[in-house]
Protein backbone atom coordinates (compact mmCIF):
# COMPACT_ATOMS: atom_id res chain seq x y z
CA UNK A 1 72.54 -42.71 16.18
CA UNK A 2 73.36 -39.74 18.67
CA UNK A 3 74.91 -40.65 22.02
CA UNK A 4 71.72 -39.65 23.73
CA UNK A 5 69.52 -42.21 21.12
CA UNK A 6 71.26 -45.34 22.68
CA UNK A 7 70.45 -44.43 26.50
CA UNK A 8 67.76 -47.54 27.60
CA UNK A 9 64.24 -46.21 28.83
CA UNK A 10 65.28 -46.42 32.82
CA UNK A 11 68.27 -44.37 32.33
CA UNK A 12 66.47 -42.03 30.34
CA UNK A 13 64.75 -41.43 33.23
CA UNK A 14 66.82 -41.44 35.70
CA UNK A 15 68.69 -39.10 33.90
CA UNK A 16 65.75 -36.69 32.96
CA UNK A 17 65.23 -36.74 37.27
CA UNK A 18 68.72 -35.59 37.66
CA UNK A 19 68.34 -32.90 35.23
CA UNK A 20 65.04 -31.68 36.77
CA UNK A 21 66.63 -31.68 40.18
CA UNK A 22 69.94 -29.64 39.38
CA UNK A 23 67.72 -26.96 36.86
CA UNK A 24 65.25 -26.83 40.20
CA UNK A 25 68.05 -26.76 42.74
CA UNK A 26 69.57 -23.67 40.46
CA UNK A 27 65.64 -22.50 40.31
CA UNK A 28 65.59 -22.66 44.31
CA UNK A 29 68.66 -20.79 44.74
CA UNK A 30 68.29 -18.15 42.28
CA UNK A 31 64.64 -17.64 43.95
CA UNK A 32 65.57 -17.45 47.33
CA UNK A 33 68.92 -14.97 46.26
CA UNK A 34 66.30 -13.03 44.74
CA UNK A 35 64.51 -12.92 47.80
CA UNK A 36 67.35 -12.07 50.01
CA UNK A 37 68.41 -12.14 53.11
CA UNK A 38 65.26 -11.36 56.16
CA UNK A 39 66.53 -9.64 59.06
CA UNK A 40 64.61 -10.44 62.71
CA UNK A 41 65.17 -7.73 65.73
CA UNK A 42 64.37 -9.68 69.27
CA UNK A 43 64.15 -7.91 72.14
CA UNK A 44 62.96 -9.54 75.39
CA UNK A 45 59.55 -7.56 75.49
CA UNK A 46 57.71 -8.74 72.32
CA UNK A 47 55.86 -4.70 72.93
CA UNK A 48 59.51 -3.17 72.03
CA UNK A 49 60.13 -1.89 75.49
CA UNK A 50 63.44 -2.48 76.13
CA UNK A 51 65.07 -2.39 79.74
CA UNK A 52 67.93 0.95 79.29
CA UNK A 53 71.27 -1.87 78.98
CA UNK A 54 69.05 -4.61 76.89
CA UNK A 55 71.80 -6.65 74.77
CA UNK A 56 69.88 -6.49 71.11
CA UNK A 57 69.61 -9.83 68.97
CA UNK A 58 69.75 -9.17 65.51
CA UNK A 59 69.09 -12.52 63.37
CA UNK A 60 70.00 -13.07 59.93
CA UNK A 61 68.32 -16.35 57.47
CA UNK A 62 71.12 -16.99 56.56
CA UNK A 63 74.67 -16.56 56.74
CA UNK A 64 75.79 -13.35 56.58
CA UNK A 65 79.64 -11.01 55.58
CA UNK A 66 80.30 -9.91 59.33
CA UNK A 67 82.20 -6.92 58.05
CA UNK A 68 79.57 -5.82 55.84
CA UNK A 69 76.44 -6.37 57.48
CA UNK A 70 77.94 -4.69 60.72
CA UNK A 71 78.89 -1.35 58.55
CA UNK A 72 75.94 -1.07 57.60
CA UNK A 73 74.18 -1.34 61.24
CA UNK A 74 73.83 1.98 63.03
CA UNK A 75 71.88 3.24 66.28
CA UNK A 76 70.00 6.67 66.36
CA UNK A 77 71.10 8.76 68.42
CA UNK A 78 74.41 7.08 68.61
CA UNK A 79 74.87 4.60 71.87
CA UNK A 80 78.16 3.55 72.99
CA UNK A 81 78.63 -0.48 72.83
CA UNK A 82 79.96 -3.47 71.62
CA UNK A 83 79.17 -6.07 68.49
CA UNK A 84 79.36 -9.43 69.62
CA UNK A 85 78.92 -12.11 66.74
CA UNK A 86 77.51 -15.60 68.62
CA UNK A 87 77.53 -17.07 64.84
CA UNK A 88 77.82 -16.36 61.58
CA UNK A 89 73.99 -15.21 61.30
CA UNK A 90 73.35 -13.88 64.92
CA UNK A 91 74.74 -10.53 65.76
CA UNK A 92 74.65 -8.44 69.85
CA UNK A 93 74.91 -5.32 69.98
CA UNK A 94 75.71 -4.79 73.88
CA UNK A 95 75.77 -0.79 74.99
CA UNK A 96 77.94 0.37 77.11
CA UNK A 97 75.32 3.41 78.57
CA UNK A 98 72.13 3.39 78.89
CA UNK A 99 69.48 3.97 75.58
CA UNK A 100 67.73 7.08 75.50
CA UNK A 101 63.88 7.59 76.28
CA UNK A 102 63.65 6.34 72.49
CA UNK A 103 65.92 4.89 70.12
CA UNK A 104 66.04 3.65 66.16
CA UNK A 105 68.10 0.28 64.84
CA UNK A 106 69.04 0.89 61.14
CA UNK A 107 70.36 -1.70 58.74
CA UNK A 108 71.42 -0.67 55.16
CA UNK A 109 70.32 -2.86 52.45
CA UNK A 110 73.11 -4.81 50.46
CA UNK A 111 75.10 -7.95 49.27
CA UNK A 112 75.59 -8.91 52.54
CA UNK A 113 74.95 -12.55 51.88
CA UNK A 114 77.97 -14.81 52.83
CA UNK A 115 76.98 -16.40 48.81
CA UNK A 116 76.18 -12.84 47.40
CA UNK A 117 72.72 -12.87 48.39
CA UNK A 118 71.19 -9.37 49.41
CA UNK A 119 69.26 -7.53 51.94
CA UNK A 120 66.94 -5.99 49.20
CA UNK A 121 65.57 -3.04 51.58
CA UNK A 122 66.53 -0.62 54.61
CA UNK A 123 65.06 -1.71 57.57
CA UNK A 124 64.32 0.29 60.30
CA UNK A 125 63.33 -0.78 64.11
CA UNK A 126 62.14 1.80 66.30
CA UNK A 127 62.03 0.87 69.84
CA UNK A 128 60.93 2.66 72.91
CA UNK A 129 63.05 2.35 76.49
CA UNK A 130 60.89 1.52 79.67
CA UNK A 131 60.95 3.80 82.46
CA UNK A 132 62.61 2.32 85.65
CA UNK A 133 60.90 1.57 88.57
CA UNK A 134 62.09 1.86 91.91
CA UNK A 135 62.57 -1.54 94.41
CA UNK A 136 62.75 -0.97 98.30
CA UNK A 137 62.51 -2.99 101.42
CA UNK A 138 59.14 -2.50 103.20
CA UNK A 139 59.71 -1.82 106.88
CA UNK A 140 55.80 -1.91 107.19
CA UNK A 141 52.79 -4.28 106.33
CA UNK A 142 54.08 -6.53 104.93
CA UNK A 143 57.55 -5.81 106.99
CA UNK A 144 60.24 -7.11 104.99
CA UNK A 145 59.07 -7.61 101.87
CA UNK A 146 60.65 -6.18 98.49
CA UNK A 147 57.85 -3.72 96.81
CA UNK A 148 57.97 -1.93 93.20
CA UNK A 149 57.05 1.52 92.53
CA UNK A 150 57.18 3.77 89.58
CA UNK A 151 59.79 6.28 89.54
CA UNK A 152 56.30 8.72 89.35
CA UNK A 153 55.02 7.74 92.23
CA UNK A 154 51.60 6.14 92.64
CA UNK A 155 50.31 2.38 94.09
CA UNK A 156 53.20 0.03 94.77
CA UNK A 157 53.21 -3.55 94.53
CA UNK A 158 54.59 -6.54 96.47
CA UNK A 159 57.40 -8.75 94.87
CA UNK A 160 57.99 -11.22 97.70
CA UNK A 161 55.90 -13.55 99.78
CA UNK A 162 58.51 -14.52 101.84
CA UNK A 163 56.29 -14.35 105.38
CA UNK A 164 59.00 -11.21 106.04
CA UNK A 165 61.87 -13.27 105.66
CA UNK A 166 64.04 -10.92 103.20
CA UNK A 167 67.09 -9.10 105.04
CA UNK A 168 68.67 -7.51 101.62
CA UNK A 169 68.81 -7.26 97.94
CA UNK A 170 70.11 -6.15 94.76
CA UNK A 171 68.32 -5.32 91.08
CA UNK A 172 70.06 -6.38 88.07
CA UNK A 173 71.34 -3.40 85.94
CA UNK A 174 69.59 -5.08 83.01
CA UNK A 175 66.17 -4.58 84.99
CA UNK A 176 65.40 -8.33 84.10
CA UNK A 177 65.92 -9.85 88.06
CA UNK A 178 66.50 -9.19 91.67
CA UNK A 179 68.87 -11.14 93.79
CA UNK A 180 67.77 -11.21 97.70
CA UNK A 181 68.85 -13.17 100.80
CA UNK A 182 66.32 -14.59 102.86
CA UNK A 183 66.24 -16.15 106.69
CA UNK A 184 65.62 -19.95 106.11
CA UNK A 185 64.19 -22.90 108.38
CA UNK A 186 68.11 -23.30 109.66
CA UNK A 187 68.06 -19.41 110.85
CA UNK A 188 71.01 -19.04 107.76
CA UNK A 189 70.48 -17.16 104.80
CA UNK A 190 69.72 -18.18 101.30
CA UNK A 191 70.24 -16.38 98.02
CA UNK A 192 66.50 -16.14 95.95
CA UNK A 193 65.94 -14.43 92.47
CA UNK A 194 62.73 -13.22 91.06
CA UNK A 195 61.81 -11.80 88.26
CA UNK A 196 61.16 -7.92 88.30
CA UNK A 197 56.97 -8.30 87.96
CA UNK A 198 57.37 -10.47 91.20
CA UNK A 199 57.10 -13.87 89.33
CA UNK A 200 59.39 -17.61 89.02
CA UNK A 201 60.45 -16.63 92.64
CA UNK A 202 62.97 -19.77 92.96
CA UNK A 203 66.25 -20.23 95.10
CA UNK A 204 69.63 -19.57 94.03
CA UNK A 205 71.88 -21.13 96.46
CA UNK A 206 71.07 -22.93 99.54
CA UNK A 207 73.25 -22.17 102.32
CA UNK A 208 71.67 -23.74 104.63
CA UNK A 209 73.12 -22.39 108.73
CA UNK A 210 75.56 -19.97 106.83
CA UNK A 211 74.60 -16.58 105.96
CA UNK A 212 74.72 -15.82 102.44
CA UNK A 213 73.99 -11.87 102.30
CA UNK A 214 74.98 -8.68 100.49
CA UNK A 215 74.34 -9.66 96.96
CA UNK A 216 75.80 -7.52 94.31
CA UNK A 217 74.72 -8.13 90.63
CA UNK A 218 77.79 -7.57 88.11
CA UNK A 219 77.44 -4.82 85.20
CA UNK A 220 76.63 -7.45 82.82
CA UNK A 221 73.90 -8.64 84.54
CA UNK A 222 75.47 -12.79 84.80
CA UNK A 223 77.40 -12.88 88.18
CA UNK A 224 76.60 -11.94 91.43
CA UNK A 225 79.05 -11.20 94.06
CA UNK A 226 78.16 -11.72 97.90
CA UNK A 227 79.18 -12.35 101.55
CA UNK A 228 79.62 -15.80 102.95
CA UNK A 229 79.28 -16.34 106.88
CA UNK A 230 80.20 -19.50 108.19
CA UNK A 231 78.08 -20.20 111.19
CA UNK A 232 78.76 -22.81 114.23
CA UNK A 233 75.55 -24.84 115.37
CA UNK A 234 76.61 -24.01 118.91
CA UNK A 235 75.84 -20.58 119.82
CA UNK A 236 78.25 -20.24 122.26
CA UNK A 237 80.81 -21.37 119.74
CA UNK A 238 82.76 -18.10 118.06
CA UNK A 239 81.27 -17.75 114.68
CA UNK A 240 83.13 -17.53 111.39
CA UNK A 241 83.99 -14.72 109.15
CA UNK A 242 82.75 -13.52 106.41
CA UNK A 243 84.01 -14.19 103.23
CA UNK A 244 83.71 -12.98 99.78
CA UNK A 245 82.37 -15.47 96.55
CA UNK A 246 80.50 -15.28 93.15
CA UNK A 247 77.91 -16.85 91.71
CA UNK A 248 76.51 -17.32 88.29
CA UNK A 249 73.16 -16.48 88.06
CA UNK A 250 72.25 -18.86 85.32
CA UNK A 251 74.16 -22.06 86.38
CA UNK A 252 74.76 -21.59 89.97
CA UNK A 253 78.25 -22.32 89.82
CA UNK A 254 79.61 -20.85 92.98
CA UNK A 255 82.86 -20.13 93.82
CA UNK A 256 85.33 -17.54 96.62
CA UNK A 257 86.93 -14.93 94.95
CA UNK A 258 90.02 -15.38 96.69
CA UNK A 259 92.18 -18.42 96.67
CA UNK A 260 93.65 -17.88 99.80
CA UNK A 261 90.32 -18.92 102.02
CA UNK A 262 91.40 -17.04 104.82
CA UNK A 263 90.87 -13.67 103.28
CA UNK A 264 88.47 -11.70 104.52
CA UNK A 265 85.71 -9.62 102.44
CA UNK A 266 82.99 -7.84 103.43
CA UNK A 267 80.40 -6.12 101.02
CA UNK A 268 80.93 -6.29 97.54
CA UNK A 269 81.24 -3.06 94.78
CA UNK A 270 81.24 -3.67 91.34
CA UNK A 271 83.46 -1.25 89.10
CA UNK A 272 81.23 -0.18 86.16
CA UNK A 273 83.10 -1.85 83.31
CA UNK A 274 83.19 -5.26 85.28
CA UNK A 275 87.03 -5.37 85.74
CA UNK A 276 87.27 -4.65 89.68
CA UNK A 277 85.77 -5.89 92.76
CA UNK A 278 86.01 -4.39 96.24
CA UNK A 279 85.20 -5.56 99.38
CA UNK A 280 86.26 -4.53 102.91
CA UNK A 281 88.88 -6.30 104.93
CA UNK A 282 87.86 -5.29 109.01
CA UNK A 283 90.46 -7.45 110.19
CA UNK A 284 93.29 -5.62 108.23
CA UNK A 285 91.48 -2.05 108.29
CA UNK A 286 92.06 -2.28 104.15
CA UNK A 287 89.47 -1.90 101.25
CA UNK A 288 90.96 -4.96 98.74
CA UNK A 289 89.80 -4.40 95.58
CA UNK A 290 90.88 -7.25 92.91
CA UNK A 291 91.16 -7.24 89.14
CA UNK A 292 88.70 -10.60 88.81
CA UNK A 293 90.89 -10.82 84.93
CA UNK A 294 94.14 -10.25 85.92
CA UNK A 295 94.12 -11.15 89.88
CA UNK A 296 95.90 -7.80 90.21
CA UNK A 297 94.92 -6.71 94.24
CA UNK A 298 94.79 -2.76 95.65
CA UNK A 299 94.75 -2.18 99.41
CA UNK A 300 93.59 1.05 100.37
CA UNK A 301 93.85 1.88 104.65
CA UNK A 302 90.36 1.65 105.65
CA UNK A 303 88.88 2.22 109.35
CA UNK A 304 85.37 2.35 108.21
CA UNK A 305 85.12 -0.54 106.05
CA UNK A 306 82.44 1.80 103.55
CA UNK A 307 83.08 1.02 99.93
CA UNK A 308 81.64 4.37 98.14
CA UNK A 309 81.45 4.89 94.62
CA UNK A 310 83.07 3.74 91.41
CA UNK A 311 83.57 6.33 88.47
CA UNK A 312 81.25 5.79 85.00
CA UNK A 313 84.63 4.98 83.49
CA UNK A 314 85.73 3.02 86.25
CA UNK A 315 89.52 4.53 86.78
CA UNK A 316 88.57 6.28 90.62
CA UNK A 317 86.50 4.93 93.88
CA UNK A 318 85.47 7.50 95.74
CA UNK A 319 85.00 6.27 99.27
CA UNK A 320 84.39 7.98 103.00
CA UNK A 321 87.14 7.41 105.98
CA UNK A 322 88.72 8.97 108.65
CA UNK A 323 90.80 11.87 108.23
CA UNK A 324 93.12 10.38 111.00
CA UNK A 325 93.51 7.29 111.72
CA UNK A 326 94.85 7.69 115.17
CA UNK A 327 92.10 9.31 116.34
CA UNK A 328 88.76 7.30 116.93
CA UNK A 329 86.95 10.45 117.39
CA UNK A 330 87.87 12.22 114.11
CA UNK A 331 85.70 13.21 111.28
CA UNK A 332 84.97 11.53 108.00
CA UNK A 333 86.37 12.77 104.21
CA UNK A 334 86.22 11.26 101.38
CA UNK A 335 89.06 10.15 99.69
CA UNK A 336 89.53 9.14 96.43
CA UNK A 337 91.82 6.85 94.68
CA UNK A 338 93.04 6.79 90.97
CA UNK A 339 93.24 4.18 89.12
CA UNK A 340 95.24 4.99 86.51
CA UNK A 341 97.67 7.26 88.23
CA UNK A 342 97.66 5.04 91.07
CA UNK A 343 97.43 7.15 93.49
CA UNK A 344 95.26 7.78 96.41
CA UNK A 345 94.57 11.43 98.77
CA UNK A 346 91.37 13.58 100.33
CA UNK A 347 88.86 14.18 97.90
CA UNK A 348 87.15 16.49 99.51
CA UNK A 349 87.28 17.53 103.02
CA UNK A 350 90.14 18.58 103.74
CA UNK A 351 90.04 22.32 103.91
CA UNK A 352 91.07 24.43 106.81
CA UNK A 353 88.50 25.12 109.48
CA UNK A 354 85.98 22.46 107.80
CA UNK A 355 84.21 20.46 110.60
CA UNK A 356 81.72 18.82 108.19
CA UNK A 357 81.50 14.96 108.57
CA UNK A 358 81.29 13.54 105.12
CA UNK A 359 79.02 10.06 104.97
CA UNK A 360 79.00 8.97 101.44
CA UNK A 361 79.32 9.47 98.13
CA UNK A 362 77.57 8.53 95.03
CA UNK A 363 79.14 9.44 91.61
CA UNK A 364 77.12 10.35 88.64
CA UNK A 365 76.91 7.76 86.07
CA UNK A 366 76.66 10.88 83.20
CA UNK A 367 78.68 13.79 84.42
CA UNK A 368 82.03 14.61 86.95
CA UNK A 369 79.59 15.27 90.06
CA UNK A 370 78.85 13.61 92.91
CA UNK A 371 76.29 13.78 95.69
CA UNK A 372 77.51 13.52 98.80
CA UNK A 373 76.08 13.02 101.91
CA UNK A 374 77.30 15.06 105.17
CA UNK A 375 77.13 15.95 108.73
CA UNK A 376 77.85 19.23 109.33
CA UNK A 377 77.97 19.33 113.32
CA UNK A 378 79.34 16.50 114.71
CA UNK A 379 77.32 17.02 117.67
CA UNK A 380 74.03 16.84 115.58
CA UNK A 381 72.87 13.83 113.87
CA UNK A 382 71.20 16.41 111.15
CA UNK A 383 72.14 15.42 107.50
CA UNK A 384 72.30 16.84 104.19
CA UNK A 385 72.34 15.88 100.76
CA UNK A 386 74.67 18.05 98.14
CA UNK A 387 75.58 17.87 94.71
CA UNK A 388 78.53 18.33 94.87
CA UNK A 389 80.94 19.58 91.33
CA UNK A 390 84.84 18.53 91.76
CA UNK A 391 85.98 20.96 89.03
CA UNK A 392 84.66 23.93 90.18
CA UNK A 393 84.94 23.28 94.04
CA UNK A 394 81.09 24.06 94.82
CA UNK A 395 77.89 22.86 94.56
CA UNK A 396 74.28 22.98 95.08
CA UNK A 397 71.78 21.61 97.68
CA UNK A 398 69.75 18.82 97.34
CA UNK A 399 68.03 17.73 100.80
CA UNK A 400 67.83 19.36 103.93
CA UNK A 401 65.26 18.55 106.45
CA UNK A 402 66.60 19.97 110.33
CA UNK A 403 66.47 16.38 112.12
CA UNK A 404 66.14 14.10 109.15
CA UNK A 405 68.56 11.81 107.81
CA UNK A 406 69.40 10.62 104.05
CA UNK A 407 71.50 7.10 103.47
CA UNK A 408 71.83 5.46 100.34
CA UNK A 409 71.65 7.86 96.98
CA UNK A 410 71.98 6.27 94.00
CA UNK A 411 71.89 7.40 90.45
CA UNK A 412 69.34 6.65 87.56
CA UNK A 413 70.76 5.39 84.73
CA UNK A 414 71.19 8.30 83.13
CA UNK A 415 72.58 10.30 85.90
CA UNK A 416 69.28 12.89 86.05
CA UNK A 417 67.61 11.94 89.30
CA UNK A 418 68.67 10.49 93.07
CA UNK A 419 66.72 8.12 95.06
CA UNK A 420 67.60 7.83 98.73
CA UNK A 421 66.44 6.76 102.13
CA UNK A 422 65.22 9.72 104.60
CA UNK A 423 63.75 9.72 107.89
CA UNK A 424 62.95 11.61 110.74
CA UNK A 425 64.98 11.62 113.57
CA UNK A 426 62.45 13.23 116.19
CA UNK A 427 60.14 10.37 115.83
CA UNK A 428 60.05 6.52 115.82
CA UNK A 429 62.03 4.80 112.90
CA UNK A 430 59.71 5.22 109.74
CA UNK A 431 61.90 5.66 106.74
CA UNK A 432 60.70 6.86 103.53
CA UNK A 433 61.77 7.00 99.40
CA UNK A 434 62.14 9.94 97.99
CA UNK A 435 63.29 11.03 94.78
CA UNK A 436 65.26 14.17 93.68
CA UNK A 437 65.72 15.86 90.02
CA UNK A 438 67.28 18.89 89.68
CA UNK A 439 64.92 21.92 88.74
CA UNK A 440 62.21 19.89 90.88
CA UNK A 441 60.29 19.59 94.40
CA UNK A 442 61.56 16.54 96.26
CA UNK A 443 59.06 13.90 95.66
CA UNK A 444 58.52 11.20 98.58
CA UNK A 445 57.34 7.76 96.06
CA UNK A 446 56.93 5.60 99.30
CA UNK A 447 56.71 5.76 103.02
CA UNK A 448 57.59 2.79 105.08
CA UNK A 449 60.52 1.91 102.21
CA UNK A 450 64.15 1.50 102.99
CA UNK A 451 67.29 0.88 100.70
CA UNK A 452 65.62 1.44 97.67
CA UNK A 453 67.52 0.82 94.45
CA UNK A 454 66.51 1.65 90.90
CA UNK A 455 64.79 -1.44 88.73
CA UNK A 456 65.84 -0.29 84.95
């Protein structure tokens, strides 16, 4: 009699269970590695409109060879970035510039499977990037509300109901949030977020009689850098100074940027790659900008206490300041300092005979040009708005209005159109957004708008 004659009935069975389970378990696995590996794109709008620096979520069923599956991943057209692997089945891709107007996610098929198991077919996303909007500060009904327009003009609509409590802002360079600061029941200033349709308005950080202004989202979109004032009850009591800190816009962890609490920092400027953050001294007449990884400081001699412009690859700050410091009267250049080389000198400005007051600066996100913003009689309050081209010396006109004003350019994304603040100086304070493109009219979005900053 076999072996397999002499089992008794009940281990017969149990055995015959055991058997069936290991042939199905071997059944199961050989099914699902003929299935393969499913590949899931999230972005944050289910539509595939993606903000132009969305961080893409790429999720595998199972686990997946890093090495492989990310060779076989490719953007078209090509976008600079990052891979960022938050597990061994979730993979970020996290640009570095902005998408263009449309862009295509392709994964090759392959034994990408951490067991073998394959990715049986190409897959192919195809994703369209929203156009930004533009965000502004209403200085009419409602006064002092934050309002969102298209870039294209048209109706705009309100994002706060704050009773025309907001005194500043910032958007998010992901386009997801804006930060604002907003007069509370103390008289101080709080720090709100809400989302960029205008909804989940809730408070960031109470501050209760201090004045928590000047936010300044970081590149990635996580930390926000802004001005603390401390304020005594007693209004005849001196008040205190302001001081620099950061806050993390998810947790509300908040802490000074300096450990030394008696530095001073005013404003806050974000270098593009999220390395360096300047802020004005007034006290010391010095821009300190600090390496938030390595604590590394620069001072640069500032009378002004304007912060300027950061380079796209963050190595130079291009920044307006008296061309002599012993002289109150003087004009304004711009100077620029180096990062790399470390060094720091006139930008522009500095040529014999020129009398031109130079305001601001805003550098191109895209190219080596920068619109600048200048005075060119002293005696005149009359501004202009140039593009200006640092390699060739020359450049072209952008606005020029005889007794208007222009304050705060900024870039697009992409570096193809300017938004700024004009106004006229010959009548009561009404300023308005305009946009400017080159090859196009100017094009006035909103009237009644100040400080208006792009929404991506």
């Amino acid at each position: 009699m076999s072996w397999f004659r002499r089992l008794h009935p009940l281990e017969l069975t149990a055995g015959t269970t055991s058997l069936a389970l290991i042939l199905a378990a071997i059944g199961l696995s050989v099914y699902s590695n003929w299935l393969g590996v499913h590949v899931s794109l999230y972005t944050a709008d289910p539509h595939n409109q993606i903000s132009p620096y969305e961080t893409l979520s790429l999720h595998f069923s199972q686990p997946v060879q890093a090495q492989l599956a990310q060779k076989g991943l490719k953007l078209v057209p090509d976008v600079p970035g990052k891979f960022e692997w938050q597990n061994d089945h979730t993979l970020l891709f996290i640009p570095n510039s902005p998408y263009p107007k449309s862009v295509a996610v392709h994964l090759d098929s392959g034994s990408i499977g951490a067991g073998g198991s394959w990715l049986r077919w190409n897959l192919t996303w195809r994703l369209s990037v929203r156009q930004p909007q533009v965000v502004y500060l209403s200085s009419a009904d409602p006064s002092h509300e934050l309002m969102a327009i298209s870039a294209g003009g048209g109706k705009s609509h309100q994002l706060t109901f704050t009773g025309g409590m907001v005194f500043d802002f910032d958007t998010s360079p992901v386009g997801d949030r804006i930060v604002y600061s907003a007069l509370n029941q103390q008289k101080g200033l709080d720090l709100w977020l809400v989302d960029r349709d205008g909804k989940n308005a809730r408070r960031l950080l109470s501050c209760g009689v201090d004045r928590c202004f000047s936010p300044a989202w970081s590149p990635d979109g996580r930390l926000i850098a802004y001005n603390r004032q401390t304020v005594n009850p007693n209004p005849a009591a001196p008040q205190g100074t302001v001081r620099l800190r950061i806050v993390d816009s998810t947790t509300g962890q908040d802490q000074p940027v300096f450990a030394n609490s008696q530095t001073i920092g005013s404003g806050a400027l974000w270098s593009p790659d999220g390395s360096w953050l300047a802020s004005d001294d007034s006290v010391a007449e010095q821009i300190r900008i600090v390496n938030l990884k390595t604590g590394q400081q620069v001072l640069l001699p500032s009378s002004l206490g304007l912060l300027g412009s950061w380079s796209s690859d963050s190595l130079d700050l291009v920044y307006p300041d008296a061309l002599d410091h012993s002289d109150s009267a003087t004009r304004t250049v711009i100077y620029r300092a180096d990062f790399k080389s470390g060094e720091a000198g006139v930008f522009v400005g500095n040529s014999a005979g020129d009398a031109t007051d130079y305001l601001d600066a805003a550098w191109c996100p895209s190219a080596n040009q920068v619109v600048l913003n200048i005075r060119l009689d002293p005696q005149h309050p009359d501004q202009q708005l140039w593009l200006y081209h640092p390699a060739t010396l020359d450049g072209i006109l952008i606005a020029h209005q005889p007794g208007y004003s222009y304050d705060f350019p900024r870039w697009d994304p992409w570096g193809t159109r300017v938004v700024f603040q004009e106004a006229d100086l010959n009548t009561s304070y009404s300023p308005q957004v305009t946009i400017w493109q080159e090859g196009q009219p100017l094009k006035t979005i909103a009237k009644d708008g100040q400080i208006p900053h792009w929404l991506p």
